[in-house]
N, C-alpha and C. Protein backbone atom coordinates (compact mmCIF):
# COMPACT_ATOMS: atom_id res chain seq x y z
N UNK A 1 -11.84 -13.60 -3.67
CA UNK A 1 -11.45 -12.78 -2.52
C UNK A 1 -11.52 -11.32 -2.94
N UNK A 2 -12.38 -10.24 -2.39
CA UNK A 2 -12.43 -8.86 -2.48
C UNK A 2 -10.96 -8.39 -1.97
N UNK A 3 -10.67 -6.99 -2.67
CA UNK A 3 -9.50 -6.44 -2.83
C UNK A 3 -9.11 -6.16 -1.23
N UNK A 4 -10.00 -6.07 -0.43
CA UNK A 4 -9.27 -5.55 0.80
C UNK A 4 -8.72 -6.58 1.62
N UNK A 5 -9.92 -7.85 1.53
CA UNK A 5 -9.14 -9.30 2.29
C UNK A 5 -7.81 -9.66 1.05
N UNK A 6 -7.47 -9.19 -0.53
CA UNK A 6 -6.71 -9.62 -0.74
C UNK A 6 -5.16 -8.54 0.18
N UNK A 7 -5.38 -7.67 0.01
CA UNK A 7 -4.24 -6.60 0.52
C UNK A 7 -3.66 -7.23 1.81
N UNK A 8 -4.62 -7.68 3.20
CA UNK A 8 -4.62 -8.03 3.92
C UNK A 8 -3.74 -9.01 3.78
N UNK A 9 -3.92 -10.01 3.12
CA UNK A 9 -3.19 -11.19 3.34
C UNK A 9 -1.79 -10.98 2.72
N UNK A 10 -1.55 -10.08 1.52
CA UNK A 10 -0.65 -9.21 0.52
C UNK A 10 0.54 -8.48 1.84
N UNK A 11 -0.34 -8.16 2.98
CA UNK A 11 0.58 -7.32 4.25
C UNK A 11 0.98 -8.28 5.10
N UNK A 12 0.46 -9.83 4.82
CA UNK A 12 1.21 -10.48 6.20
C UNK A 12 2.19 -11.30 5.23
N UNK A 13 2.22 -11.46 3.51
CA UNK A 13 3.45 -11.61 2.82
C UNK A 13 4.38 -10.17 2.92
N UNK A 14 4.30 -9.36 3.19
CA UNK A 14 5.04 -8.12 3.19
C UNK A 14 5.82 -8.86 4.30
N UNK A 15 5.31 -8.69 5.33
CA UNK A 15 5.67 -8.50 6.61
C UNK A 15 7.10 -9.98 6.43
N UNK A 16 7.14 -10.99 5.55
CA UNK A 16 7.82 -11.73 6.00
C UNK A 16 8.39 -11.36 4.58
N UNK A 17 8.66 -10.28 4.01
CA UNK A 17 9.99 -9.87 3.40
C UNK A 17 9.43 -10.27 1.24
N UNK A 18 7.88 -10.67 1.97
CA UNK A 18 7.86 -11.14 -0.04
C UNK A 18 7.48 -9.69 -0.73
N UNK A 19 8.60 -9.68 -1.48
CA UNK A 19 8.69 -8.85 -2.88
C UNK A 19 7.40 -8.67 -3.50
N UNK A 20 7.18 -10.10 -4.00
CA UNK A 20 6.66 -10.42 -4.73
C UNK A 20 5.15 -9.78 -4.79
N UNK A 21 5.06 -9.89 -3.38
CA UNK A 21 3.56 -9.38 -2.54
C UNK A 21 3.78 -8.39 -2.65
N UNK A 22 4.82 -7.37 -2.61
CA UNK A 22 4.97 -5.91 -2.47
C UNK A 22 4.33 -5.42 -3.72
N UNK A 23 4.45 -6.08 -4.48
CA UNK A 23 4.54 -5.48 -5.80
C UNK A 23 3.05 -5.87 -6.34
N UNK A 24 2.69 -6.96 -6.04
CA UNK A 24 0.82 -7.24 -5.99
C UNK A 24 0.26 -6.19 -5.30
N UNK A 25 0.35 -5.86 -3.94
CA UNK A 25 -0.07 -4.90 -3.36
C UNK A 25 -0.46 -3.92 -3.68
N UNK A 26 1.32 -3.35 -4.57
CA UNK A 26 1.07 -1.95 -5.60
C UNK A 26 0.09 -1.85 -6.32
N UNK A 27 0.48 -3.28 -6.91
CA UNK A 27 -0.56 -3.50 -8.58
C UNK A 27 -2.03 -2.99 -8.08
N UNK A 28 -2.47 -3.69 -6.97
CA UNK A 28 -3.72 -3.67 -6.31
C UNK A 28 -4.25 -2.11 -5.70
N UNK A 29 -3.49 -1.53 -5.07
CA UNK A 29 -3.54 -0.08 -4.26
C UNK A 29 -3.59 1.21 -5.06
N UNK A 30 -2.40 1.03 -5.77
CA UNK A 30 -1.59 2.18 -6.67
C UNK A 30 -3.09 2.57 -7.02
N UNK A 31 -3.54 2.60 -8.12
CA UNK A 31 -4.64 3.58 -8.73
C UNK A 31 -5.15 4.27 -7.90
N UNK A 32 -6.00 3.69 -6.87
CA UNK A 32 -6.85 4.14 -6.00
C UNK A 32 -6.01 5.36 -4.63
N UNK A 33 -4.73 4.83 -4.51
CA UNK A 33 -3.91 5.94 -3.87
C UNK A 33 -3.15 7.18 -4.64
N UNK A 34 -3.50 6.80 -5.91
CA UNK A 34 -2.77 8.00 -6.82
C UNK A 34 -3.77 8.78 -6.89
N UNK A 35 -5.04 8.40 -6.71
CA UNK A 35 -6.12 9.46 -7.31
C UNK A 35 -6.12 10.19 -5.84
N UNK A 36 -6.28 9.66 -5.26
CA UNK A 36 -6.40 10.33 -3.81
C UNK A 36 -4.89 11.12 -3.61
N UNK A 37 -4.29 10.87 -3.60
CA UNK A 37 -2.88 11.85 -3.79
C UNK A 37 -2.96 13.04 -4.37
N UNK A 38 -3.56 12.67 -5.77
CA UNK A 38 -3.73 14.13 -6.67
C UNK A 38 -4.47 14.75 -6.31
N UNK A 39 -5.79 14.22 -5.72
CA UNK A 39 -6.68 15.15 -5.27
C UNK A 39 -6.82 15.33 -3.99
N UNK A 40 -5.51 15.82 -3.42
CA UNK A 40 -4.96 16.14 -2.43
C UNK A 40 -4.11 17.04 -2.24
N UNK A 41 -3.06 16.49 -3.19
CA UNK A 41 -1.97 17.93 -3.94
C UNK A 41 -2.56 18.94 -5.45
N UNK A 42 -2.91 17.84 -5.71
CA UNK A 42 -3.22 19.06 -7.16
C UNK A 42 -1.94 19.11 -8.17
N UNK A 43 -1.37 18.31 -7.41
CA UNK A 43 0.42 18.16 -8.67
C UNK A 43 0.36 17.14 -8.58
N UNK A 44 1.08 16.86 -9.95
CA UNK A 44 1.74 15.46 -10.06
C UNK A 44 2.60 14.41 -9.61
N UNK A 45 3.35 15.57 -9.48
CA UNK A 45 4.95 15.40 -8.98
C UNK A 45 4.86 15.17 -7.45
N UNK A 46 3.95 16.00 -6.84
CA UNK A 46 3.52 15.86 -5.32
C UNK A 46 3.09 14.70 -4.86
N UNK A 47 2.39 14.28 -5.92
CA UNK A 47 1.27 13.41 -5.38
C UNK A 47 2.07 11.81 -5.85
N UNK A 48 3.11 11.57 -6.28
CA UNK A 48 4.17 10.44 -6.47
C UNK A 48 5.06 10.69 -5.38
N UNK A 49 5.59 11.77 -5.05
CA UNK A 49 6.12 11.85 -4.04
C UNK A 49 5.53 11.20 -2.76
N UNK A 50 4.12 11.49 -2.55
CA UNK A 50 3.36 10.99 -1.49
C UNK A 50 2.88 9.31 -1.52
N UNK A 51 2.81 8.94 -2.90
CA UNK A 51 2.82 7.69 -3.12
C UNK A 51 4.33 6.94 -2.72
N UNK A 52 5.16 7.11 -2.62
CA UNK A 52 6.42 6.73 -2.82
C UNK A 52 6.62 6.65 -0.93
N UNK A 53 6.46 7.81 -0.64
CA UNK A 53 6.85 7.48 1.22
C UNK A 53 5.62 7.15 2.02
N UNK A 54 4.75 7.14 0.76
CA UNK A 54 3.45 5.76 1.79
C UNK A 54 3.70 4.32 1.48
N UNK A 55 3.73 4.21 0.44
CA UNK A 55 4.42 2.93 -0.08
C UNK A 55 5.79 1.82 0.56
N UNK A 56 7.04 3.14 1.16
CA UNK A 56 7.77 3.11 1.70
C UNK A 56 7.65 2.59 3.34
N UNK A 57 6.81 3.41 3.86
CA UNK A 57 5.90 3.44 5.23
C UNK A 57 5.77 1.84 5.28
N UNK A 58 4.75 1.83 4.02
CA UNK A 58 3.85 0.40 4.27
C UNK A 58 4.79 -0.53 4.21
N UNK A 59 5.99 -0.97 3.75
CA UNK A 59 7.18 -2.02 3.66
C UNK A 59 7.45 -1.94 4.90
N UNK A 60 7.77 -0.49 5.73
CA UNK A 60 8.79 -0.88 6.67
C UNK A 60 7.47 -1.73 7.70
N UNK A 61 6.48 -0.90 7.84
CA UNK A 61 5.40 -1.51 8.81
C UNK A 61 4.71 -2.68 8.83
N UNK A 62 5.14 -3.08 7.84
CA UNK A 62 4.30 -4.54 7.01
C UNK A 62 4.44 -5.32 8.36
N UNK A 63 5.55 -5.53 9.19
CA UNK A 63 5.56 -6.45 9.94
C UNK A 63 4.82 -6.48 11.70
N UNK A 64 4.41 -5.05 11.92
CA UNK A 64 3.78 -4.60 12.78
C UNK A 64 2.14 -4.68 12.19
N UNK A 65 1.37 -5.19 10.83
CA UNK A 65 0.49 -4.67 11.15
C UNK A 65 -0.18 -6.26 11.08
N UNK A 66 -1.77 -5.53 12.16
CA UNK A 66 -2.53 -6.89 12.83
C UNK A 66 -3.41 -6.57 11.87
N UNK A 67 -4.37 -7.89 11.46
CA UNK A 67 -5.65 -7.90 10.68
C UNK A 67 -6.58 -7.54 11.99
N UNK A 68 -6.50 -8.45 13.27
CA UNK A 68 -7.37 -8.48 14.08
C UNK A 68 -7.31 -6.49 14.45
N UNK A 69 -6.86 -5.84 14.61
CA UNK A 69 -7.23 -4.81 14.84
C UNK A 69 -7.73 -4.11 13.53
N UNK A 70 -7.88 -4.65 12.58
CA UNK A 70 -8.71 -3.39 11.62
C UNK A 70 -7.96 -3.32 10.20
N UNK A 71 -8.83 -2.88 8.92
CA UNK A 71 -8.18 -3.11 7.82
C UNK A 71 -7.40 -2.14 7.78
């Protein structure tokens, strides 16, 4: 399974409260959203900050989001 059908399925374990998935998710996302963070802020500190209340975002929304509308 490619990383995006895995995330996908990673957000409809979110959505019913698994940890466990939260934290696969990270494992899976994190790099690729940190680089984009930094090279966005240009700080460090900024760019964890921005990881942290997207990350945050994505828990609370986990349970609102549809595959059928889009990755």
């Amino acid at each position: 399974m490619d990383g995006l059908h895995r995330a996908e399925g990673l957000l409809g374990a979110c959505a019913a409260g698994d940890r466990a998935a939260f934290r696969e998710l990270y494992t899976l996302t994190a790099p690729r959203l940190t680089a984009i963070a930094l090279r966005l802020t240009r700080r460090q500190d900024l760019a964890a900050d921005a990881l942290q209340d997207a990350y945050l975002k994505i828990w609370r929304a986990a349970p609102r989001f549809d595959p059928e509308r889009g990755s």
